[in-house]
N, C-alpha and C. Protein backbone atom coordinates (compact mmCIF):
# COMPACT_ATOMS: atom_id res chain seq x y z
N UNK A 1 0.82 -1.20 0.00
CA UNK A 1 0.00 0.00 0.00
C UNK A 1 0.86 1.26 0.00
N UNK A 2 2.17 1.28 0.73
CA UNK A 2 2.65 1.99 0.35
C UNK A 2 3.61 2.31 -0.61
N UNK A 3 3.76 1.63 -1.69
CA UNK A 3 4.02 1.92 -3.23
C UNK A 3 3.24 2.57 -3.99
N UNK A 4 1.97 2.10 -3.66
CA UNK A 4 0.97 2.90 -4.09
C UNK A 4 0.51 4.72 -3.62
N UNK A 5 1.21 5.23 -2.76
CA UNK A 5 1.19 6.65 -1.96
C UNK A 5 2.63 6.92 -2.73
N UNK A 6 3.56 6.57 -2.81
CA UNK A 6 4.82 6.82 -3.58
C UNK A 6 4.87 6.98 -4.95
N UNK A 7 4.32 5.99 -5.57
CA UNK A 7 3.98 6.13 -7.03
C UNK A 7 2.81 7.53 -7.28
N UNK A 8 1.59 7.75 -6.60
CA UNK A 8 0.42 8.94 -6.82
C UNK A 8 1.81 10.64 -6.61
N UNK A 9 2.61 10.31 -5.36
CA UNK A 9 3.42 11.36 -5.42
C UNK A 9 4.29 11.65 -6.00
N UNK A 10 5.00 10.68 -6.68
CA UNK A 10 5.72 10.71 -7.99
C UNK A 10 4.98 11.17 -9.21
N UNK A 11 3.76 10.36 -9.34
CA UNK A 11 3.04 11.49 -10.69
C UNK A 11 2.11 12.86 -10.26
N UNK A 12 2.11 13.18 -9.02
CA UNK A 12 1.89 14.53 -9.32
C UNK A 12 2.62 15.62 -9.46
N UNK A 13 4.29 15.26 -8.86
CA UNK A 13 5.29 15.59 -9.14
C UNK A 13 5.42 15.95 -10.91
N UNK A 14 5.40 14.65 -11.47
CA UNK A 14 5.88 15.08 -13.02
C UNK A 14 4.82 15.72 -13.50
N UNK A 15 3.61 16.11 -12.83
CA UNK A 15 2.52 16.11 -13.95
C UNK A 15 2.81 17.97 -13.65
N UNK A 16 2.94 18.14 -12.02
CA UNK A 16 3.45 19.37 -12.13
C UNK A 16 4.35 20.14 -13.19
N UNK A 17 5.50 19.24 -13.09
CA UNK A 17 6.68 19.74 -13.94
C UNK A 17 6.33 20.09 -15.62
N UNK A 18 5.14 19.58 -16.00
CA UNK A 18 4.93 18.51 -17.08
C UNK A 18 4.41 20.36 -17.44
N UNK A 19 3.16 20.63 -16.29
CA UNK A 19 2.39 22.11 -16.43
C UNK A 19 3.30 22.91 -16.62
N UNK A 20 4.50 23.07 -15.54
CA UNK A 20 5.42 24.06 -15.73
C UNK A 20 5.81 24.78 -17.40
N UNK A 21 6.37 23.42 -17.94
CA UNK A 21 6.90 23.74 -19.06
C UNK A 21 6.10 24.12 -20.13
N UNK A 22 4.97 23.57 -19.74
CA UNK A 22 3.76 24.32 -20.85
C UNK A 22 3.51 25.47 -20.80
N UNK A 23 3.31 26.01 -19.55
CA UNK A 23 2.93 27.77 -19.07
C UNK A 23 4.15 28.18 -19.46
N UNK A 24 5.08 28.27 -19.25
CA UNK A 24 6.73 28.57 -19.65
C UNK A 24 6.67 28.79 -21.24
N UNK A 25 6.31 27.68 -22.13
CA UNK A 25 7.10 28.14 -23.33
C UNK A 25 5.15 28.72 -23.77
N UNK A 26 4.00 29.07 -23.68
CA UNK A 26 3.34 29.47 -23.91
C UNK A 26 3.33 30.84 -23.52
N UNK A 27 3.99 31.38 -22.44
CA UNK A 27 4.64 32.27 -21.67
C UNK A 27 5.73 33.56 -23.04
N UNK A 28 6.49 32.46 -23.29
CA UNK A 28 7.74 32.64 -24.03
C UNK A 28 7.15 33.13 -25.51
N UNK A 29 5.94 32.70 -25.58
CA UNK A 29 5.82 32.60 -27.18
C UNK A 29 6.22 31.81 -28.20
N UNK A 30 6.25 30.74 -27.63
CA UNK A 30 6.19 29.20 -28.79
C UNK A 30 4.90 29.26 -29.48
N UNK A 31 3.97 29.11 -29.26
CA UNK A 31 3.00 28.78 -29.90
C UNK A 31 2.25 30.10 -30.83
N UNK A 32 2.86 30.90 -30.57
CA UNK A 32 1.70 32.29 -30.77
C UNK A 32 1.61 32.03 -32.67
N UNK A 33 2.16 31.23 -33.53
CA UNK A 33 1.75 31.16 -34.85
C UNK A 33 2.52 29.84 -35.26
N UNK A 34 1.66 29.35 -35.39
CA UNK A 34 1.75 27.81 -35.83
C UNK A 34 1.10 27.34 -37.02
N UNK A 35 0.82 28.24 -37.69
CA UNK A 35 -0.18 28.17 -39.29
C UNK A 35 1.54 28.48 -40.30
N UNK A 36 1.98 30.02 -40.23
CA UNK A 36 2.96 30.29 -41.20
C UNK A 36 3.99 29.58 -41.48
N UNK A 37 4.24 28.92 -40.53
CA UNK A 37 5.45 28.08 -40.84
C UNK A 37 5.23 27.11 -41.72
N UNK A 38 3.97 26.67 -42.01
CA UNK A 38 3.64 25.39 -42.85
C UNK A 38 3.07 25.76 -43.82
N UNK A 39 3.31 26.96 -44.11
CA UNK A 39 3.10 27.59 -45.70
C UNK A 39 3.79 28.07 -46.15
N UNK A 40 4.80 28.09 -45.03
CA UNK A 40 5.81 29.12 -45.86
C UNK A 40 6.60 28.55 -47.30
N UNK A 41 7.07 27.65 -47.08
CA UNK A 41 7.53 27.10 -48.13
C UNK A 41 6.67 27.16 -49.79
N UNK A 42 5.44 27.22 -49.33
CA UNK A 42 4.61 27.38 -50.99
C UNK A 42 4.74 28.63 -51.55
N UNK A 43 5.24 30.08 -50.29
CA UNK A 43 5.71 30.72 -51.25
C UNK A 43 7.13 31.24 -51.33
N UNK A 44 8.16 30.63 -51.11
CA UNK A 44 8.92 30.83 -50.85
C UNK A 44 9.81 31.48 -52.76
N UNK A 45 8.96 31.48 -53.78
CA UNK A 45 9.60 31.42 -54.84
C UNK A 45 8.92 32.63 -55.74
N UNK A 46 7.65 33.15 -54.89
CA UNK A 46 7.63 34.44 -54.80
C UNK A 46 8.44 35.45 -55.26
N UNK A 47 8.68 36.57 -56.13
CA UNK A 47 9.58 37.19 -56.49
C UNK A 47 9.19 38.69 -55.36
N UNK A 48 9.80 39.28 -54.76
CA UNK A 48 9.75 40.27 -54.16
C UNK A 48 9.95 41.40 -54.89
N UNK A 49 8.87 42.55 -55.01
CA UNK A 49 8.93 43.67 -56.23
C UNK A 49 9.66 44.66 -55.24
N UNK A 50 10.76 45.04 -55.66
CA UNK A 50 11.61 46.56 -55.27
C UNK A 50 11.21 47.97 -55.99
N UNK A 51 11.31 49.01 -55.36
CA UNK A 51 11.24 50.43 -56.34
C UNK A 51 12.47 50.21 -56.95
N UNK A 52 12.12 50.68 -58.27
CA UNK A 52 13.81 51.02 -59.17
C UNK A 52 14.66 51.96 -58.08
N UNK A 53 15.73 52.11 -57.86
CA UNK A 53 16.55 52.98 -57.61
C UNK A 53 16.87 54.42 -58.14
N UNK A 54 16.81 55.16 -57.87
CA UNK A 54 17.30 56.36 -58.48
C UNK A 54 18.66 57.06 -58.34
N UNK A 55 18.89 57.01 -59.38
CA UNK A 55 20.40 57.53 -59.36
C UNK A 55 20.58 59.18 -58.68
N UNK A 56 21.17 58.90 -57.70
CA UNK A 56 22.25 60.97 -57.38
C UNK A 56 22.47 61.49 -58.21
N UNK A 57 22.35 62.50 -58.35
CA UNK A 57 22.99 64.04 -59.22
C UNK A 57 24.17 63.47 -59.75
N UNK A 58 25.23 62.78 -58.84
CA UNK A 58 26.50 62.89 -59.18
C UNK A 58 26.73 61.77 -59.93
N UNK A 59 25.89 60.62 -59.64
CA UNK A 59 25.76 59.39 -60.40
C UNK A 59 25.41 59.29 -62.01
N UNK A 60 24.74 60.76 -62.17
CA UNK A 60 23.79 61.19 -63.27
C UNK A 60 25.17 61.94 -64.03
N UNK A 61 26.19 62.20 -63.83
CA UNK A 61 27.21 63.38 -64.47
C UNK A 61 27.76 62.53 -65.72
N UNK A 62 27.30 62.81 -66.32
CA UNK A 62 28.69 62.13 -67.64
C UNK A 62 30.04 62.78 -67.03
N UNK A 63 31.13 61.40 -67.17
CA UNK A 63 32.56 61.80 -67.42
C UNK A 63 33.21 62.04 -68.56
């Protein structure tokens, strides 16, 4: 019978620990986006549009 009081306090022990680490990295911001990551890859080939550049005055000088 008393293995049985040893073993219940052993798992409320881990089950504690078990909460800890959940509040912790939910805490931290693990979870806050868990959709983008598993799309990202479909667009990863996407071309990204830039403004042209504009050339300086001085860039503009014929030599």
């Amino acid at each position: 019978m008393s293995v049985i009081y040893l073993l219940i306090s052993i798992s409320i022990i881990v089950a504690i620990a078990f909460l800890y680490a959940f509040l912790r990295a939910v805490k931290t911001g693990q979870y806050d986006d868990d959709y983008t990551p598993s799309v990202r890859m479909l667009f990863d080939d996407e071309l990204i549009k830039s403004e042209p550049k504009t050339k300086t005055k001085e860039e503009q000088k014929p030599i």
